[in-house]
Protein backbone atom coordinates (compact mmCIF):
# COMPACT_ATOMS: atom_id res chain seq x y z
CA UNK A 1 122.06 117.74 90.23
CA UNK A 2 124.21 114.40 91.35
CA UNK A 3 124.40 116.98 94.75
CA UNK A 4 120.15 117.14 95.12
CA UNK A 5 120.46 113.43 94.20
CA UNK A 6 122.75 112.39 96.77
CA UNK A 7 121.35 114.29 99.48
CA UNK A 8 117.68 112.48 98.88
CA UNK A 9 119.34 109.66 99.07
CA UNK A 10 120.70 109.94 102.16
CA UNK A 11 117.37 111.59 103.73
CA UNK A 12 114.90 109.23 102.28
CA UNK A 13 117.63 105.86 102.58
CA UNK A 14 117.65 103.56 105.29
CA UNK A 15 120.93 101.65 104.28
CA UNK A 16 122.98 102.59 101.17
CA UNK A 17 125.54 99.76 100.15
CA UNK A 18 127.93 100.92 99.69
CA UNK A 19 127.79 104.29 99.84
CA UNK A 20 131.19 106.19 99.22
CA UNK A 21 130.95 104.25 95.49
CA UNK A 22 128.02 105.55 94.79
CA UNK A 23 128.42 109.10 96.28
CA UNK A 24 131.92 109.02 94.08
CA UNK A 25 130.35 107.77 90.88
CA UNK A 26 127.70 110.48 90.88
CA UNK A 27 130.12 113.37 91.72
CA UNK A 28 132.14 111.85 88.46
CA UNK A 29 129.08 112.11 86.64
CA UNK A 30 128.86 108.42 85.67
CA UNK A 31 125.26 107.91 84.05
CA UNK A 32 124.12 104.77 86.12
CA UNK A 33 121.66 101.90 85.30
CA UNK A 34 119.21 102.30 87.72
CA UNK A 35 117.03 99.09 88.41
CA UNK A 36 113.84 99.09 90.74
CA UNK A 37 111.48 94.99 90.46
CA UNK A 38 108.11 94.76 90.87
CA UNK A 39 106.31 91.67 90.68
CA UNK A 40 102.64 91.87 89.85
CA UNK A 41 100.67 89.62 92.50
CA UNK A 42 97.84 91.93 92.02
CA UNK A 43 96.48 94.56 89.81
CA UNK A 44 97.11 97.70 91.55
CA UNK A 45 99.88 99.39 92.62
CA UNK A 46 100.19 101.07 95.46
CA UNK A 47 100.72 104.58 97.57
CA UNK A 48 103.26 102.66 99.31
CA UNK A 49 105.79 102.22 95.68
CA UNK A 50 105.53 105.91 95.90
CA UNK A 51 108.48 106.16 98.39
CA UNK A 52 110.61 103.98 95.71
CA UNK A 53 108.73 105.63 92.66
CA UNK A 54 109.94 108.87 93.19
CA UNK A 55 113.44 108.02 94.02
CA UNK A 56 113.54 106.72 90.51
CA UNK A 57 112.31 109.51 89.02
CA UNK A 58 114.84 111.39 90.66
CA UNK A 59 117.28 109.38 88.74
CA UNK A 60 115.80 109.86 85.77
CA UNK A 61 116.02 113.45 86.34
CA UNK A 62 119.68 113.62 86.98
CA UNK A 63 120.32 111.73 83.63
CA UNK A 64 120.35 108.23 84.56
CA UNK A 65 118.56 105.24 82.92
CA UNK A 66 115.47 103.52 85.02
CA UNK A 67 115.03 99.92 84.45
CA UNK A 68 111.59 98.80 85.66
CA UNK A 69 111.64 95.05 85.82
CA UNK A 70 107.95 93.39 86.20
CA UNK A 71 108.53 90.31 87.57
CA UNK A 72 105.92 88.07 85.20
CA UNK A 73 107.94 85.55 86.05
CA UNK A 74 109.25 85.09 89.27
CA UNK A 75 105.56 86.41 90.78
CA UNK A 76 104.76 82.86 89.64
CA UNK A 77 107.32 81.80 92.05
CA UNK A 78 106.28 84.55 94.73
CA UNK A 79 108.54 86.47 97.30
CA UNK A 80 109.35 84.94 100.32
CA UNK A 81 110.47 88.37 102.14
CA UNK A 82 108.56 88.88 104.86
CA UNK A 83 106.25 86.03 104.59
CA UNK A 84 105.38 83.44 107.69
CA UNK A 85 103.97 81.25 104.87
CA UNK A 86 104.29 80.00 101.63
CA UNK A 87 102.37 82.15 98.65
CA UNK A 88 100.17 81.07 96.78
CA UNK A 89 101.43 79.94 93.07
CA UNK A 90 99.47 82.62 90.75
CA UNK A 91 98.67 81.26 86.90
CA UNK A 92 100.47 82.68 84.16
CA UNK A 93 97.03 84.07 83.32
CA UNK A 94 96.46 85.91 86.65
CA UNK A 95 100.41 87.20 86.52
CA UNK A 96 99.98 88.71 83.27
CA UNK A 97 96.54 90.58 83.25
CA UNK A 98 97.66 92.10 87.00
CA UNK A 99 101.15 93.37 84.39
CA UNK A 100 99.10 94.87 81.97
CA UNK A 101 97.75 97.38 84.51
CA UNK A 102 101.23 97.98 86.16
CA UNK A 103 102.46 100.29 83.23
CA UNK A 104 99.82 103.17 83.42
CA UNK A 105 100.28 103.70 86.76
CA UNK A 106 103.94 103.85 87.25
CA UNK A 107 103.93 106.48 84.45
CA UNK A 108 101.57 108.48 86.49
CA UNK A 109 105.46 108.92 88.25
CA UNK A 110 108.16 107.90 85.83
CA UNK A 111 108.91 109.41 82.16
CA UNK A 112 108.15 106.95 79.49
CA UNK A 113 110.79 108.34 77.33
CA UNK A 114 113.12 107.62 79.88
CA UNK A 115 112.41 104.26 81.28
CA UNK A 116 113.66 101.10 80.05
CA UNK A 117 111.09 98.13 81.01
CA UNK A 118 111.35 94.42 81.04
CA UNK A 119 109.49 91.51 81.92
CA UNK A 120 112.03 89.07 83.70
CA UNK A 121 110.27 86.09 81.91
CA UNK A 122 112.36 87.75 78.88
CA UNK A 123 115.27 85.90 80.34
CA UNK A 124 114.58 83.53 82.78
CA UNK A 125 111.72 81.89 81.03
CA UNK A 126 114.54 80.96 78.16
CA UNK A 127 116.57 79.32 80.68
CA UNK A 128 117.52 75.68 79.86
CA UNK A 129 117.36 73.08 82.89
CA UNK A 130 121.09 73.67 82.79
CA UNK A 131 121.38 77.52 83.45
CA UNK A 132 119.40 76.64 86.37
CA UNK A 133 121.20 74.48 87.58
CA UNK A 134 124.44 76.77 86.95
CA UNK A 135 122.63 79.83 88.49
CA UNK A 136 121.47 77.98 91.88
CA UNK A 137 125.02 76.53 91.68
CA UNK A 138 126.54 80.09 92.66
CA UNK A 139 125.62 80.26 96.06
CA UNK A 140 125.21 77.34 98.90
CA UNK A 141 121.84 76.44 100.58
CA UNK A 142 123.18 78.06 103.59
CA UNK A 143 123.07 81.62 102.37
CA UNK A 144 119.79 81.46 101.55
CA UNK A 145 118.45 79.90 104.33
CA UNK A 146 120.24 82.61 106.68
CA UNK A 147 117.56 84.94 105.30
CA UNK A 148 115.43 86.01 108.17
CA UNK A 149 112.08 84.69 107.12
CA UNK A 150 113.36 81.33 106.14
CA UNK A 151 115.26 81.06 109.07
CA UNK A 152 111.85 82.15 111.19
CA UNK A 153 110.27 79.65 109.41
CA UNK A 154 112.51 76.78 109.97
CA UNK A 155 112.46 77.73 113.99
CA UNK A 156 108.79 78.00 114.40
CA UNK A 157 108.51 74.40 111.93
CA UNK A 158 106.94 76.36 109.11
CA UNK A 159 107.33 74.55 105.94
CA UNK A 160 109.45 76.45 103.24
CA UNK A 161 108.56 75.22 99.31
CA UNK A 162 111.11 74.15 97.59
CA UNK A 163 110.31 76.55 94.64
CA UNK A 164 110.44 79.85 97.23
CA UNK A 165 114.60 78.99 97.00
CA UNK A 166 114.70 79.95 93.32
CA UNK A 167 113.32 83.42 94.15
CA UNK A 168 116.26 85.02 95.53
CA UNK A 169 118.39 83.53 92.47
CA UNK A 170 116.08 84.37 89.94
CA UNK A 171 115.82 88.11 91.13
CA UNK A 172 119.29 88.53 91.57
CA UNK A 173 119.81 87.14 88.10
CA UNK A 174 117.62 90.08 86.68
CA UNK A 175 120.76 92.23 88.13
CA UNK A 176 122.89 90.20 85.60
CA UNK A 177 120.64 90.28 83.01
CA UNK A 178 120.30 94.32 82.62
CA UNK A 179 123.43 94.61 84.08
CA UNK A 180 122.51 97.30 86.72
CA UNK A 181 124.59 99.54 87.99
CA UNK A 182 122.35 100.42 91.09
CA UNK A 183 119.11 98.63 92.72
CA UNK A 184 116.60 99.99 94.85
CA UNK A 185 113.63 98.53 97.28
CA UNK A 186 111.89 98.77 100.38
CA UNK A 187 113.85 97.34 103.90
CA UNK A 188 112.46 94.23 103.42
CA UNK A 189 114.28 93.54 99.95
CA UNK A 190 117.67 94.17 101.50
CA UNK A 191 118.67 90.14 101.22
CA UNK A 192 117.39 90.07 97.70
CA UNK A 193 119.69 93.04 96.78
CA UNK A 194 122.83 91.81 98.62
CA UNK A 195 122.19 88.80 97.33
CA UNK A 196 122.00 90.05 93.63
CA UNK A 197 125.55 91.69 94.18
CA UNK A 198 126.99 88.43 95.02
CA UNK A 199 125.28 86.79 91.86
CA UNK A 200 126.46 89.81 89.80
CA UNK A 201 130.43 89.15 91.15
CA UNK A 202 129.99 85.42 89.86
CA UNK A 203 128.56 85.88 86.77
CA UNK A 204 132.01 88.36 86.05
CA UNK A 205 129.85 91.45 86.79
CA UNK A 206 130.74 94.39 88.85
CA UNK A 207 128.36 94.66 91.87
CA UNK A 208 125.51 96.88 91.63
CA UNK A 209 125.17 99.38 94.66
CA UNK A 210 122.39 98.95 96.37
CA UNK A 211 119.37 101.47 98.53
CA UNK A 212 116.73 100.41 100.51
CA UNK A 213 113.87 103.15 101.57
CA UNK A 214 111.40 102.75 104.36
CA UNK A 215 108.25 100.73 104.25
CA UNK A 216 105.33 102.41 103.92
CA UNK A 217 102.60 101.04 106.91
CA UNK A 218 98.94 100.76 105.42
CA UNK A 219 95.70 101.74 106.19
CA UNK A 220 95.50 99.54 109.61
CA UNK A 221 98.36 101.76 110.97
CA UNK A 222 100.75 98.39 111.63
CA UNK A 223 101.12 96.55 109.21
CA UNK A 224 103.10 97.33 106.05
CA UNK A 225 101.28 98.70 102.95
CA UNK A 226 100.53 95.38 100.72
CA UNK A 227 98.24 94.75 97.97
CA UNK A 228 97.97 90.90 99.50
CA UNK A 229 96.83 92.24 103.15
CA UNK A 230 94.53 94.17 101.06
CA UNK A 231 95.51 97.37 103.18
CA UNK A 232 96.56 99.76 100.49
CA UNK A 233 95.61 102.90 98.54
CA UNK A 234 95.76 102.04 94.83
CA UNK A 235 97.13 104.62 92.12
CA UNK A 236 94.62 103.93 89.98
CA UNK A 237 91.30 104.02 92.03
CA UNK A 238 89.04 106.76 91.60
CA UNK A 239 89.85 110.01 93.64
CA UNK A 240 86.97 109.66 96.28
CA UNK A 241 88.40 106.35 97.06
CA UNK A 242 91.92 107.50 97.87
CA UNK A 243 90.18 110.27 99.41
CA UNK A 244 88.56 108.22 101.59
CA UNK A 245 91.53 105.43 102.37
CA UNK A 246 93.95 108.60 102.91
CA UNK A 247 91.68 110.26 105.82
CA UNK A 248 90.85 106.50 107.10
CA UNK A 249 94.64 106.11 108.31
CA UNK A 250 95.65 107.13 111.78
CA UNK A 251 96.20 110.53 112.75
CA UNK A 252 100.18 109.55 114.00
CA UNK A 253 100.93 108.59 110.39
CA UNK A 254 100.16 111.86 108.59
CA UNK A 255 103.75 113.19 108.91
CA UNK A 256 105.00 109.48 107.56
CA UNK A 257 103.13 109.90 104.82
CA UNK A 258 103.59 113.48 103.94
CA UNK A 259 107.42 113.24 104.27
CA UNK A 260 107.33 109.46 102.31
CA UNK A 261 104.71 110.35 99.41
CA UNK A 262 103.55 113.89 99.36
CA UNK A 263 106.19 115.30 97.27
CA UNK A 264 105.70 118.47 99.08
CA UNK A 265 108.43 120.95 99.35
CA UNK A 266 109.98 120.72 103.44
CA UNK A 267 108.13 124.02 104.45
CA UNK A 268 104.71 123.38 102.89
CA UNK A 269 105.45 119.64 105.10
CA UNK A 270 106.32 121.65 108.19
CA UNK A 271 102.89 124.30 107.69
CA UNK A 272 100.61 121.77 107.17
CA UNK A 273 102.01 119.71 110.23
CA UNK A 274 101.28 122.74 112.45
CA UNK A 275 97.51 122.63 111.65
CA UNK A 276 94.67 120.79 114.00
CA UNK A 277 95.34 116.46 113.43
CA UNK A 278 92.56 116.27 110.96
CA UNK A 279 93.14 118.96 109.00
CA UNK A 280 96.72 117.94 108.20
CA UNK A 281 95.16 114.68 107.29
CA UNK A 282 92.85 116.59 105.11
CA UNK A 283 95.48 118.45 103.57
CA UNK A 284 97.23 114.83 103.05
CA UNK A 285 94.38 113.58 101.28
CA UNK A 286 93.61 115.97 98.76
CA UNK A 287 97.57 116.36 98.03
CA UNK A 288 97.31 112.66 97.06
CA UNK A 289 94.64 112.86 94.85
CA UNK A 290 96.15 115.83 93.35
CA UNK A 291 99.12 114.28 92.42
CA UNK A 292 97.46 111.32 91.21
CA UNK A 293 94.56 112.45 89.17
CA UNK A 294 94.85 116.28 89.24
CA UNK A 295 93.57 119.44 90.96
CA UNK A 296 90.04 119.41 89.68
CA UNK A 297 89.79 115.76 91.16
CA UNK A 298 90.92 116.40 94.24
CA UNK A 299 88.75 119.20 95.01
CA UNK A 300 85.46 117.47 93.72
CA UNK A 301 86.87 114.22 96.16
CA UNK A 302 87.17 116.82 99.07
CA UNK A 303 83.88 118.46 98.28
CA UNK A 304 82.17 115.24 98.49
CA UNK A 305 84.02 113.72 101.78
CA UNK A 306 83.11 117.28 103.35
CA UNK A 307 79.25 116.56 102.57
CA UNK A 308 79.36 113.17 103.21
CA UNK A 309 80.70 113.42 106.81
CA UNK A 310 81.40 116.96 107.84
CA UNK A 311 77.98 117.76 107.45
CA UNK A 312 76.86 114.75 109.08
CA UNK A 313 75.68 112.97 106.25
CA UNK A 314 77.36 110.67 107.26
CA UNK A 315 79.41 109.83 110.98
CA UNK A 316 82.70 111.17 110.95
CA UNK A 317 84.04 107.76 112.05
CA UNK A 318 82.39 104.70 109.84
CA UNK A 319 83.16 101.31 111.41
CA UNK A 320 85.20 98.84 109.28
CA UNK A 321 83.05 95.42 108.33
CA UNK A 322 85.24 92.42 106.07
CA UNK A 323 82.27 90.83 104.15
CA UNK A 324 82.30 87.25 103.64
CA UNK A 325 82.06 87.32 100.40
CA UNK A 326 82.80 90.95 98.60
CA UNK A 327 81.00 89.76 95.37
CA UNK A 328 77.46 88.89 97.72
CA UNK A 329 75.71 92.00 98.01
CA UNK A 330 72.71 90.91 99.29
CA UNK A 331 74.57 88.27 101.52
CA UNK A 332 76.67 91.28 103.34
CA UNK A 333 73.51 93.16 103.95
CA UNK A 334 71.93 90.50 105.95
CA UNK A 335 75.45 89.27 107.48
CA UNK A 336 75.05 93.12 108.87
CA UNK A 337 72.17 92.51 110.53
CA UNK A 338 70.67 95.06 108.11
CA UNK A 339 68.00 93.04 106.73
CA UNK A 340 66.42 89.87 108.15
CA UNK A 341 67.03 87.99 105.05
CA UNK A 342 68.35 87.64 101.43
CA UNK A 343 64.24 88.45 99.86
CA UNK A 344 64.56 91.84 102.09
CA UNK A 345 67.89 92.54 101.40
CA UNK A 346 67.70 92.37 97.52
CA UNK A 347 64.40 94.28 97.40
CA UNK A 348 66.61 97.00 99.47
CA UNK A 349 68.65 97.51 96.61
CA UNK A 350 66.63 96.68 94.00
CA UNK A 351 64.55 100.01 95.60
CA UNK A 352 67.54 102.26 95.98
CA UNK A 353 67.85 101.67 99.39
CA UNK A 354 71.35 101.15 99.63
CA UNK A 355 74.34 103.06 98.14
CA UNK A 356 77.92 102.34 97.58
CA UNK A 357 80.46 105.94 97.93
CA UNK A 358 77.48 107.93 97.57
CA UNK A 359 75.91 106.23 94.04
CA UNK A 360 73.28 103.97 94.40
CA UNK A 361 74.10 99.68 94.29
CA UNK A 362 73.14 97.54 91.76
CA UNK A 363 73.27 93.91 92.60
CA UNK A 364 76.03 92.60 90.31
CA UNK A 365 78.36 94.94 92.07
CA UNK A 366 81.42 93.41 93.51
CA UNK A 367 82.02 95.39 96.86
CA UNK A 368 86.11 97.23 97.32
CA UNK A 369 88.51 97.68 99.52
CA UNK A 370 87.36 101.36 101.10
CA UNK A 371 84.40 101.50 99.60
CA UNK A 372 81.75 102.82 102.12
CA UNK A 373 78.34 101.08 102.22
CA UNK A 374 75.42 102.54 103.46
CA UNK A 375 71.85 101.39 104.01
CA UNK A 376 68.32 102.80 104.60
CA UNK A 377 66.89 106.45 105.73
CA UNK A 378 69.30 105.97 109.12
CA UNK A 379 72.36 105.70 106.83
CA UNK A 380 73.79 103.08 108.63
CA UNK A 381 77.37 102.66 106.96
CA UNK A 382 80.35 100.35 106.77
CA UNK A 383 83.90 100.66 105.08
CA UNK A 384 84.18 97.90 103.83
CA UNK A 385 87.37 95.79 103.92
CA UNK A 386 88.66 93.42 101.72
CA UNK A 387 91.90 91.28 101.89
């Protein structure tokens, strides 16, 4: 088992720190604290934690303790990584309805039984003015500024909040706090990690090992998969959706995502890669749903993409739109040139002229990310965009 183990870490890793440690605690069998953070800035999570999702589960399956930390606390502060800008400061209210929906969907991957979860506010919410103050006073302003979107920032004259500094301190402080024995993340939490060794070391602690796994890109083919660009495929949305998002994505990235999130034995990968571009995609699609809602979901989401646009029901390709405002139904019908004003447009729906995924709108509906709108006997259609 620590064999299979080590060898999907080395396939699926991009950098393993440091890596003879942990190849030489797993051959000795040493059952390791695994720890994997997740702060909830929005309610879903995404196809693109699968990559990190599963490596945790294949801790769990060679004996080793998962610790899922939601970050209900520092996603107050946000997470610089990555970012040309400051985030926006969520309310505790926002932070802790998106963590209420976080635990469902990770267990569609991880064993209950066999996961240990906190909420970082556990800890660092109890923190006195004075532990602060001690924590921020093991490391210099210097090492955290060397991190490469700060340091982008202060080139290009970007301002950088003051409160974005704690976040590197207060995640690497969840380290101490569970005392893990191993943290994982996508590329663009390497700092964090490294950092949270060096925060360990001070605080007495042996370092925790650290993996980081490749980033996911989302839907627009570029950009990474991110629940704030609003360019994802959620866990939780309903199996024509992910349908839907998953055959949206460009053809090049159907091996990516087979390899990344399929959980598809190597051959199966390899037969599927040898069929025509959109049927690999198709295959893709329905494997997702599969693993996310079951068999019987994933055939009824293929049966109905097949109608929809196969049979030309709908065009194959369905132009993107971003309405200006998702929750104006009426408004995005006329801002598509659909109807000549708001009167027309809300006696379209109000007549069953217009249908969102194939069921027919209602005007209090508040229009998704994927979602495909469609209007009129011509059937023009939009997926929509939101984010």
């Amino acid at each position: 088992m620590a064999e299979t183990l080590w060898q999907l870490l080395c396939e699926r890793g991009v950098q393993i720190h440091v890596a003879e440690d942990l190849r030489q605690r797993l051959e000795r069998g040493d059952r390791l604290r695994v720890k994997l953070g997740m702060d909830p800035t929005a309610p879903d999570v995404h196809v693109g934690h699968l990559v990190v999702l599963d490596v945790l589960r294949a801790f769990q399956d060679a004996g080793h303790t998962a610790v899922l930390i939601v970050g209900d606390y520092t996603a107050r502060i946000g997470d610089p990584s990555g970012r040309s800008e400051t985030r926006p400061i969520l309310s505790q209210e926002e932070v802790e309805a998106n963590a209420r929906t976080y635990f469902d969907q990770v267990y569609k991957v991880l064993d209950p039984a066999r996961t240990e979860v906190h909420g970082n506010a556990e800890w660092l919410a109890e923190m006195s003015a004075a532990d602060i103050l001690r924590l921020l006073g093991k490391k210099t302003l210097q090492a955290v500024l060397q991190r490469e979107d700060f340091a982008a920032r202060l080139r290009d004259g970007n301002p950088i909040g003051a409160h974005e500094i704690l976040y590197p301190f207060s995640q690497a402080y969840d380290s101490v706090a569970v005392r893990a024995d191993v943290e994982i993340g996508g590329t663009d939490q390497l700092f964090n990690l490294l950092f949270a060794r060096e925060i360990q070391e001070a605080y007495g602690q042996p370092p925790q090992q650290v993996a980081v796994f490749p980033l996911l890109e989302g839907l627009d083919g570029v950009r990474k998969m991110s629940k704030s660009l609003g360019n994802y495929i959620g866990l939780d949305e309903p199996p024509a959706v992910i349908y839907g998002k998953a055959m949206s994505i460009p053809d090049r990235l159907t091996e990516r995502y087979l390899r990344l999130v399929s959980r598809l034995p190597g051959e199966e990968i390899e037969r599927i890669l040898r069929l025509e571009p959109r049927d690999a995609k198709a295959a893709l699609a329905r494997r997702l749903v599969e693993r996310l809602h079951g068999p019987e979901a994933a055939a009824a989401a293929e049966e109905e993409f097949e109608r929809r646009f196969r049979r030309r029901e709908l065009p194959e390709i369905v132009p993107d739109h971003r309405p200006a405002d998702p929750g104006d139904l009426v408004g995005t019908i006329v801002e598509l040139g659909w109807q000549p004003n708001r009167s027309h447009a809300r006696r379209a729906v109000e007549q069953g002229g217009v249908r969102i995924d194939g069921r027919r709108a209602r005007l209090s509906d508040v229009l998704r990310d994927g979602e495909i709108l469609e209007h009129g006997k011509k059937r023009d259609a939009v997926r929509i965009r939101v984010g």
